[in-house]
Protein backbone atom coordinates (compact mmCIF):
# COMPACT_ATOMS: atom_id res chain seq x y z
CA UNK A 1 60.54 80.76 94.05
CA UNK A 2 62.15 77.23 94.28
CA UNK A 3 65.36 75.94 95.64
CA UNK A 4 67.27 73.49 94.57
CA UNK A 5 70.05 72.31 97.04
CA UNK A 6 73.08 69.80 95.89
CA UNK A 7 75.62 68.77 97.91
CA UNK A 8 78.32 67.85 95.12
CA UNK A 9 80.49 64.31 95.59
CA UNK A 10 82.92 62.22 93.07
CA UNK A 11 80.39 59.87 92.34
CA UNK A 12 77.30 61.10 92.81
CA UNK A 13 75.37 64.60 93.91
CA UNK A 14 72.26 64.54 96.97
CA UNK A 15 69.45 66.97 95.40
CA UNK A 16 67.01 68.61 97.40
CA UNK A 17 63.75 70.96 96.17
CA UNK A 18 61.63 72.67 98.42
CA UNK A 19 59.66 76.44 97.40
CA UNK A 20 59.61 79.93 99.34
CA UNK A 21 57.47 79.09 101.98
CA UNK A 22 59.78 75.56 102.84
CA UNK A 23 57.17 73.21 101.92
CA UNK A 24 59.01 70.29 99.97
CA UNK A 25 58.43 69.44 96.82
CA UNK A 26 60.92 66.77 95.75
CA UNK A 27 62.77 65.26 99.04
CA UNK A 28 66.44 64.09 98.84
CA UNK A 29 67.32 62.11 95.58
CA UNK A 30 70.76 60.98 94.28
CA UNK A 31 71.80 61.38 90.99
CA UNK A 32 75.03 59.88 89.28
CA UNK A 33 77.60 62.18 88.48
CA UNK A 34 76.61 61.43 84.56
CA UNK A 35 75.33 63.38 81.81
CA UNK A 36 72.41 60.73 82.19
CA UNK A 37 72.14 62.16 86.15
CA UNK A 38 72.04 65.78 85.02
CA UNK A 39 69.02 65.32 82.81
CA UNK A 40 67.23 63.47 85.42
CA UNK A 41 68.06 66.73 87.58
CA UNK A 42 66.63 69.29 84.89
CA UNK A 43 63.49 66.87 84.81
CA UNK A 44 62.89 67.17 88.38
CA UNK A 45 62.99 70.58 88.63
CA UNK A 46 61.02 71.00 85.36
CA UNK A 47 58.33 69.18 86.98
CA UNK A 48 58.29 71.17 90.36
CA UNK A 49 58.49 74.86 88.83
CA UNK A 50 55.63 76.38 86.65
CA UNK A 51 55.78 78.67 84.13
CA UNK A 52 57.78 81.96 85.21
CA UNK A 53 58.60 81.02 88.90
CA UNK A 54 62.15 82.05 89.77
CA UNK A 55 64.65 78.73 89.95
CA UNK A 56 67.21 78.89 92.48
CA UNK A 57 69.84 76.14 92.48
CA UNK A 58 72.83 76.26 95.23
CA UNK A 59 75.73 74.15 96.08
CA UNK A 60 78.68 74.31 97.99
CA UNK A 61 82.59 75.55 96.03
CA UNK A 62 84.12 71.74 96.10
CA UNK A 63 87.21 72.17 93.31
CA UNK A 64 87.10 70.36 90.84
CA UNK A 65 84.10 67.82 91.41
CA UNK A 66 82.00 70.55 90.91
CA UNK A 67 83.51 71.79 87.43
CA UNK A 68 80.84 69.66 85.50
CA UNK A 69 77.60 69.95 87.02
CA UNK A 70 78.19 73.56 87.24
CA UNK A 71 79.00 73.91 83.14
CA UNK A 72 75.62 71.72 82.64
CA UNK A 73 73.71 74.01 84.48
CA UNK A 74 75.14 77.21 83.13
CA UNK A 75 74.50 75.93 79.96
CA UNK A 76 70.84 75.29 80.56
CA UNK A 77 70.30 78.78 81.66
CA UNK A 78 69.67 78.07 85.76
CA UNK A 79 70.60 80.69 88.23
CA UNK A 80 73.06 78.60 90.22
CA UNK A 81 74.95 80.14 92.73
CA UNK A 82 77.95 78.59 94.19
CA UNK A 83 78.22 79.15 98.20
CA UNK A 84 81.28 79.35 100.60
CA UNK A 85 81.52 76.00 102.67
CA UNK A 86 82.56 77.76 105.34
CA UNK A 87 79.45 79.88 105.27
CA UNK A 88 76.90 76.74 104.49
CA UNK A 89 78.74 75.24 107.82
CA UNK A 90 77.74 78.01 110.07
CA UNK A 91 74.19 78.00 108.75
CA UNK A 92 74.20 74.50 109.26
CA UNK A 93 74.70 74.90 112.66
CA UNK A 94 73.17 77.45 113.67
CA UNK A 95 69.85 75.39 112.90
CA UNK A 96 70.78 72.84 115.88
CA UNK A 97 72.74 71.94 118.51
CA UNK A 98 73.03 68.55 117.56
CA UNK A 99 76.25 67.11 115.66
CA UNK A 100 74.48 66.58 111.91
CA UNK A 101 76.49 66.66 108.89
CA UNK A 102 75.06 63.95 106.28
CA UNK A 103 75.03 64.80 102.33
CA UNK A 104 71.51 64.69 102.71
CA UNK A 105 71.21 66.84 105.32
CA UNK A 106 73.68 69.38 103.56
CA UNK A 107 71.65 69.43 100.61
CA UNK A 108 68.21 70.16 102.48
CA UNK A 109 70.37 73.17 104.18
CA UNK A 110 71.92 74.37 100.74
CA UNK A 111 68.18 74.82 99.81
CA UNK A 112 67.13 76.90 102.73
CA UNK A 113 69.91 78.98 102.51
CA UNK A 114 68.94 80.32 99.14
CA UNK A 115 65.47 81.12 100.19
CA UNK A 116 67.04 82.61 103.43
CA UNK A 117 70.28 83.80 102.51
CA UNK A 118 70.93 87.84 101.12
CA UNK A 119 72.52 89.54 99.11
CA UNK A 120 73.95 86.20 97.19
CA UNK A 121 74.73 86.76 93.37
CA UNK A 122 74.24 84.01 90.60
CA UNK A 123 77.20 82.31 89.26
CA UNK A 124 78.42 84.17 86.02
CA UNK A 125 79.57 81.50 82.40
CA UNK A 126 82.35 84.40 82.59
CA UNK A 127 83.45 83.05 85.94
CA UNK A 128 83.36 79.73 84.90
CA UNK A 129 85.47 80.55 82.18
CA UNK A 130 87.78 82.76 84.64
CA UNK A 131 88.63 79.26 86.22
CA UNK A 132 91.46 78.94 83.55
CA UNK A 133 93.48 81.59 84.78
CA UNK A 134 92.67 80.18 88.27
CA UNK A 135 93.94 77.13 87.13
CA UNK A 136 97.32 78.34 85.25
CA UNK A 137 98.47 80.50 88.28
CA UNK A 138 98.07 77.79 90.69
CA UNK A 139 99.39 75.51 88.36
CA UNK A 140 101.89 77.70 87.87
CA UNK A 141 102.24 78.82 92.13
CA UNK A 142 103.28 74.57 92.68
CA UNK A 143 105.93 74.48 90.03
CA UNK A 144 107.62 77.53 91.18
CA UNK A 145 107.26 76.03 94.61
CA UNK A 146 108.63 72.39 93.31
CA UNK A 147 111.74 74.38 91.29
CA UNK A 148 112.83 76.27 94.75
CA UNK A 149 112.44 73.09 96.23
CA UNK A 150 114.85 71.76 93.66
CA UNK A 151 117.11 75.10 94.13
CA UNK A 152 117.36 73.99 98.01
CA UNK A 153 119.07 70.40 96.98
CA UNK A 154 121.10 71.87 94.60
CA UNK A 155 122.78 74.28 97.00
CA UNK A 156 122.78 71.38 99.84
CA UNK A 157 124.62 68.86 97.09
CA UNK A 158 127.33 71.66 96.33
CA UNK A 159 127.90 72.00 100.16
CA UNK A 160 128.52 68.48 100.56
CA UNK A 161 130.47 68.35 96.99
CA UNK A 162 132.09 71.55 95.89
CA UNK A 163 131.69 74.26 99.06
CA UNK A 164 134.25 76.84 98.01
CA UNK A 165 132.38 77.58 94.52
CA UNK A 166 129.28 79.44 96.53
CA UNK A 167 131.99 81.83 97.40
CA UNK A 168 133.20 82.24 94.15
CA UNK A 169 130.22 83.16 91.59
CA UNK A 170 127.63 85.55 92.32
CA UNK A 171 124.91 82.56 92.63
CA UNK A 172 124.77 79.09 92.31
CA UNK A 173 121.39 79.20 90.26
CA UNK A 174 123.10 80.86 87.59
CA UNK A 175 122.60 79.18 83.72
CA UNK A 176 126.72 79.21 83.74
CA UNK A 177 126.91 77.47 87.03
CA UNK A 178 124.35 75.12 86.31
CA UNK A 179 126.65 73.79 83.10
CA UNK A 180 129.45 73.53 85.04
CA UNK A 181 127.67 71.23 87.41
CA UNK A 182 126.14 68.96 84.94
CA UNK A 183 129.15 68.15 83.09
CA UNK A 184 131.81 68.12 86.09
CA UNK A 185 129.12 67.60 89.48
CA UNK A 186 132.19 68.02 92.24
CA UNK A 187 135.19 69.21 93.00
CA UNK A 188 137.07 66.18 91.85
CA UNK A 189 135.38 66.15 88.78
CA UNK A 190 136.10 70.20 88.44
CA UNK A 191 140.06 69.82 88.93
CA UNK A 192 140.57 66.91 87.04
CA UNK A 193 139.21 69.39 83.79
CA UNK A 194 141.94 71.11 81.79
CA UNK A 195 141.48 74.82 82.44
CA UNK A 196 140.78 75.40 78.66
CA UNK A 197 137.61 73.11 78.86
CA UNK A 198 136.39 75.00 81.99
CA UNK A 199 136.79 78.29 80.06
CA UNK A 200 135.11 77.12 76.74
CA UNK A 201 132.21 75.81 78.88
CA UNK A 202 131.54 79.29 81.23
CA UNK A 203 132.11 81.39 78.42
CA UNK A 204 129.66 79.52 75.96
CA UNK A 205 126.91 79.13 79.12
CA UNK A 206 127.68 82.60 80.27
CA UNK A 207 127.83 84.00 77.21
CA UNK A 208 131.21 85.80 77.74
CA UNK A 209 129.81 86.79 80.62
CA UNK A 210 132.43 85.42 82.88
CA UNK A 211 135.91 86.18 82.49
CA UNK A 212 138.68 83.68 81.96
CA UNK A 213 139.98 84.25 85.25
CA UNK A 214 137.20 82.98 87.21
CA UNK A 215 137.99 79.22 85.16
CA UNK A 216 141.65 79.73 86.70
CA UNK A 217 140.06 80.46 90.39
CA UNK A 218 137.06 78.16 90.16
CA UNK A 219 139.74 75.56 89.23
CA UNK A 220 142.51 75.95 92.02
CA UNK A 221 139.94 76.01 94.62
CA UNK A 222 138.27 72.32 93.59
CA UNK A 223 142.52 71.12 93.38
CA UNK A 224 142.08 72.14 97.37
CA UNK A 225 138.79 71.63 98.13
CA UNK A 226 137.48 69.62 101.38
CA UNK A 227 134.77 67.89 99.19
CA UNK A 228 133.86 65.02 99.48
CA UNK A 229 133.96 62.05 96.44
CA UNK A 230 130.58 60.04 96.42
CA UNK A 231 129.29 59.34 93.38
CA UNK A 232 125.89 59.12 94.15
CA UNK A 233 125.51 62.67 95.28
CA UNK A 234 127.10 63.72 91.95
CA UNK A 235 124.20 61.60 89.81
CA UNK A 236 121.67 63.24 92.27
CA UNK A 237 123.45 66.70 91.88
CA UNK A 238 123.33 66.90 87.88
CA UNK A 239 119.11 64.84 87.93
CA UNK A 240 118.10 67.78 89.82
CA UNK A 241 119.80 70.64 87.42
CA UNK A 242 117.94 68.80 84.63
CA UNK A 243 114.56 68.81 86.74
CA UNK A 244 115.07 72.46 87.04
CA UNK A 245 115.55 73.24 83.63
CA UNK A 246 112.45 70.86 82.62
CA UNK A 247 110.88 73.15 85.36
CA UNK A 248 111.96 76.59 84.36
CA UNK A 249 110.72 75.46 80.42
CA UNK A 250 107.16 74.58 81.87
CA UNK A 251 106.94 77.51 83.69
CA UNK A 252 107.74 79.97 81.07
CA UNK A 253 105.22 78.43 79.00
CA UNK A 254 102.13 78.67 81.49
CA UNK A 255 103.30 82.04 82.31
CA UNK A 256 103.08 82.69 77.96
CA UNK A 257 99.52 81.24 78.37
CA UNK A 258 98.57 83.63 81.17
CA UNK A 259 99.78 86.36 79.66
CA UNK A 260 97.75 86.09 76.49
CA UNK A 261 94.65 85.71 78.64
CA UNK A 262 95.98 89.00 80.71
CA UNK A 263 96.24 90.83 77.45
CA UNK A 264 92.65 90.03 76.73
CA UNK A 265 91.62 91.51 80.20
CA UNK A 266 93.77 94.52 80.18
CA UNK A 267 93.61 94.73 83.79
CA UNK A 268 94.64 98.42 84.71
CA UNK A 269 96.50 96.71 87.74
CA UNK A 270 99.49 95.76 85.91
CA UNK A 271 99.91 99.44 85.90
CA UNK A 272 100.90 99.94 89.72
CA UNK A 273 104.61 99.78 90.06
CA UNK A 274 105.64 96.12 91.40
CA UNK A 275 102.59 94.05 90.48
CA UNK A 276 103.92 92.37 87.10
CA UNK A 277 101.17 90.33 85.54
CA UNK A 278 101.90 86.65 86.89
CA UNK A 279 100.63 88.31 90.09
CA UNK A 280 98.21 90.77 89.10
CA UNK A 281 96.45 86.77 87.16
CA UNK A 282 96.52 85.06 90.73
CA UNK A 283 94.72 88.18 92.43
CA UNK A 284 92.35 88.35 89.95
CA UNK A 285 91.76 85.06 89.39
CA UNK A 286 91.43 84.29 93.09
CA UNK A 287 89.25 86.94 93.72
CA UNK A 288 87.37 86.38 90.55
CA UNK A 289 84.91 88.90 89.46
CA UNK A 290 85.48 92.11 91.95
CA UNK A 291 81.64 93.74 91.34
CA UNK A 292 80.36 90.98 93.77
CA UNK A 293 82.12 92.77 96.54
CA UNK A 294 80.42 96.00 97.60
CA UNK A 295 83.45 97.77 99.80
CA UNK A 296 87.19 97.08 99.20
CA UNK A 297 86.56 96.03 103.03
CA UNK A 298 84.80 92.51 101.81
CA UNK A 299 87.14 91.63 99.12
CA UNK A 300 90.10 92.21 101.85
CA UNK A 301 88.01 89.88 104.58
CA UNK A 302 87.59 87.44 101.44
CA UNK A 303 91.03 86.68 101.49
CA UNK A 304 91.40 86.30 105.15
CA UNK A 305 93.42 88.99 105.71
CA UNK A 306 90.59 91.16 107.64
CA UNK A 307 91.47 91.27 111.77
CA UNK A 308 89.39 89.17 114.08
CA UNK A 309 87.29 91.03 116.49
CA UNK A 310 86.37 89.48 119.55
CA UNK A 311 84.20 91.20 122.65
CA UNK A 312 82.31 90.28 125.48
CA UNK A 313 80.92 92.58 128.42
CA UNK A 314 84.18 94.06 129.68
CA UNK A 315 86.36 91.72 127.46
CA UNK A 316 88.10 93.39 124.69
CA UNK A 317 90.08 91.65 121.70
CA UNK A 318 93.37 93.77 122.45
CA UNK A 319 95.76 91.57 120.49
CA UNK A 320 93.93 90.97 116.97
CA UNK A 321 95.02 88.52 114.81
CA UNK A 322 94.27 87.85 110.82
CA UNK A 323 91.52 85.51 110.91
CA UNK A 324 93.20 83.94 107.66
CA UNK A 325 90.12 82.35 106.11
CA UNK A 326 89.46 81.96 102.17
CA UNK A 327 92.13 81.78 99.63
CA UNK A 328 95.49 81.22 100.41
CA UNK A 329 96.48 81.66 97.42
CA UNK A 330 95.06 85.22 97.19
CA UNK A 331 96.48 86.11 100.78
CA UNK A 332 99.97 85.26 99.34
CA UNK A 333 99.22 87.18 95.93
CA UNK A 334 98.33 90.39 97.97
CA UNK A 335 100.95 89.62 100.69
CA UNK A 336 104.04 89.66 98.65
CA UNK A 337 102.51 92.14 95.82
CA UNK A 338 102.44 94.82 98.45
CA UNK A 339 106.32 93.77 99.51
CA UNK A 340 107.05 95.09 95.85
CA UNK A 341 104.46 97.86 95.43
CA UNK A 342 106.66 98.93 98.77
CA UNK A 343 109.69 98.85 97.03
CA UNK A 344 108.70 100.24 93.51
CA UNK A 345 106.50 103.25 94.67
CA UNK A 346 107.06 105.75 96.89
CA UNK A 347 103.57 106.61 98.18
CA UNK A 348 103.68 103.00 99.75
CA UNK A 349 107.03 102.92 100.85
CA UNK A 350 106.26 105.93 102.94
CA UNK A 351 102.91 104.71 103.85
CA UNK A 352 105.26 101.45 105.26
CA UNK A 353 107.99 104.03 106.86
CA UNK A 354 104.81 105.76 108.87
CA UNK A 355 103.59 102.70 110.04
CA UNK A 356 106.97 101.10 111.47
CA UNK A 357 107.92 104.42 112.88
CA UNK A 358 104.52 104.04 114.61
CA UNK A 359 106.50 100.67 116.44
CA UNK A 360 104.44 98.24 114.35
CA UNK A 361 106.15 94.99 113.56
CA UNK A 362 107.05 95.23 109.82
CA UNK A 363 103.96 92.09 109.42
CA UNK A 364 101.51 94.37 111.22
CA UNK A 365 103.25 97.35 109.29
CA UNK A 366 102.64 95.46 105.73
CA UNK A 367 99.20 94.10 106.40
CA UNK A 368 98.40 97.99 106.97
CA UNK A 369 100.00 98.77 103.38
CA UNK A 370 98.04 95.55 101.87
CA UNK A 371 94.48 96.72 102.94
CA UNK A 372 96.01 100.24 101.62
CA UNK A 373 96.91 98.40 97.94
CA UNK A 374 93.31 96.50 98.30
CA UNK A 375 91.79 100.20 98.23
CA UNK A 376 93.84 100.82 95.34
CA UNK A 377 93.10 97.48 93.00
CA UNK A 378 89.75 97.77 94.01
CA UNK A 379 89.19 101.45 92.76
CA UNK A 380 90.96 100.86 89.23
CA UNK A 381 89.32 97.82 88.84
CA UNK A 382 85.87 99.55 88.84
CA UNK A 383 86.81 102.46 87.42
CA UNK A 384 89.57 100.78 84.51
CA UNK A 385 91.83 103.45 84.58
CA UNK A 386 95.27 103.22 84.98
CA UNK A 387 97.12 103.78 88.00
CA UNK A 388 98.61 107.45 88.56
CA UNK A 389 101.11 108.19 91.28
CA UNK A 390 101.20 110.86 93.53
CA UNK A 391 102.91 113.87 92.90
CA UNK A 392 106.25 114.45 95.01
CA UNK A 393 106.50 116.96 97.20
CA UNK A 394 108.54 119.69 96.59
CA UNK A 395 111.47 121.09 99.07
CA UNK A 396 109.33 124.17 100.17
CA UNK A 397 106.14 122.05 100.51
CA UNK A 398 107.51 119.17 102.72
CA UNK A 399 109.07 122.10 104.93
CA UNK A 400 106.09 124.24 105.27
């Protein structure tokens, strides 16, 4: 067998090639990150292997500078197999006590792992492909993020501006409020409308939604409200209800792409009550392709959601903690999945009641339910089939 070794960079990639017994055959070389660099690669290793000898090539999972040397080699029909950092760092250092980290020295230890390393799987073109759903539900994770953000200044801006209309309405992130905002951004503004315009404007925004009466009391409270006047706040007021609208259009239009690629899947996950299929995209595309992991166990420690364990002689880990490696992005997919699979279904809303009448913090209590909803993603997954709740207990059975 040979190993190839790469420690990936913007600019250019350190290549290392040694064979199964560690003898090297082609020490550290740099190539440019060029098509020109990745032939010179394929020529290298051409001229180490022989005909039928296994071809190993490793590097580390570095975003996006390692989109395009990964697609070249994929498409030249190398087993490449793309390694946790984290992992490659504790190999690294297990090797010596000394404080190394070059790229050189990374590659020559990205090669030794392969030869060393077990139970690693190739990297699959249907992975690689899987990276666009990666892509549009962390694209789309941020612009939520940016548009509560938003949501925040909006509700600071009518505090400062407008304060008695939060006790009026329902919600200030309403489409009706919004339209109010924009075209009158303060109380001022608000009572020096005629109360006919204020009614055209909610009903047409609200669509008749909201009566005329609430134009009358949204009306006499801005005549007596403690608001202040400042202009500026008003311009920054109606520049952010425009950002979120820009926002909510963007996001309904990544969440139209990932749900054609989710209707290609047919993921049976979609099925469990709660998981809708913006988050049933993030968990699978953060945990990517599921036969990889042998026990539900290993996809759960994937996402750092496993419990530490720490013991030594008469030392015992009594308080555990999350050890909150991996994805963050799947840890938050799982996390507040389970908060709804709680809500929606009643097998896990039990399973939650158990656990917090066993005096676990509701955390500890959820993280219980989340390796519990692992089990469950993990079993459809493999077996496709759709979810199928427990029966409920009958009268006579829960008293017997």
């Amino acid at each position: 067998m040979i190993s190839v070794g790469i420690d990936v960079a913007k600019d250019k990639h350190d290549c290392f090639i040694l064979n199964s017994d560690y003898e090297v055959l082609e020490d550290v070389f740099t190539i440019p990150n060029s098509h020109d660099g990745f032939v010179l690669l394929t020529k290298k290793i051409a001229a180490c292997a022989t005909p039928g000898e296994d071809v190993r090539v490793g590097l580390e999972a570095t975003g996006h500078y390692s989109y395009n040397i990964l697609g070249f080699l994929l498409a030249n029909e190398l087993d490449t197999y793309v390694l946790n950092p984290l992992s490659a760092n504790l190999y690294r250092k297990s090797l010596t006590l000394r404080k190394t980290k070059t790229d050189r020295v990374d590659a020559r230890n990205i090669a030794a792992m392969l030869i060393s390393g077990k139970g690693l799987k190739p990297y699959r073109a249907e992975a690689l492909r899987g990276e666009d759903l990666k892509s549009l539900t962390r694209y789309r994770f941020d612009k939520v993020r940016d548009r509560a953000k938003l949501k925040q200044s909006v509700s600071r801006l009518v505090c400062i501006l407008f304060p008695e209309l939060e006790k009026l309405v329902p919600t200030l992130h309403m489409t009706s409020v919004y339209a109010l905002l924009e075209s009158y951004p303060g109380a001022r503004q608000v009572a020096g409308a005629s109360e006919g315009e204020l009614r055209e404007l909610l009903a047409a925004s609200s669509r008749n939604h909201l009566r005329d009466e609430m134009a009358t009391k949204i009306r006499e409270a801005a005549a007596s409200s403690i608001g202040s006047d400042m202009p500026a706040k008003s311009m920054e007021l109606q520049h952010t209800i425009r950002l979120i609208r820009e926002l909510g259009a963007e996001i309904r239009e990544v969440e139209a792409s990932i749900g054609a690629i989710m209707d290609g899947l047919g993921s049976p996950m979609t099925t469990i009550p709660g998981i809708g299929c913006n988050m049933a995209a993030m968990i699978l595309a953060e945990a990517g392709d599921l036969s990889r992991f042998a026990t539900p166990d290993k996809l759960l420690a994937y996402a750092g959601m496993s419990p530490s364990t720490y013991q030594s002689g008469q030392l015992k880990n009594c308080y555990p903690r999350m050890e909150k490696r991996g994805s963050r992005y799947l840890r938050y997919a799982l996390y507040n999945a389970t908060k709804y699979v709680c809500r929606w279904d009643p097998t896990f809303a039990a399973y939650l009641q158990k656990k917090r009448s066993e005096g676990k913090h509701y955390n500890v209590a959820l993280s219980h339910a989340t390796k519990k909803l692992v089990r469950l993603i993990f079993a459809l997954e493999r077996s496709r089939q759709p979810y199928r709740p427990a029966p409920a207990e009958k009268d006579g059975d829960a008293a017997a």
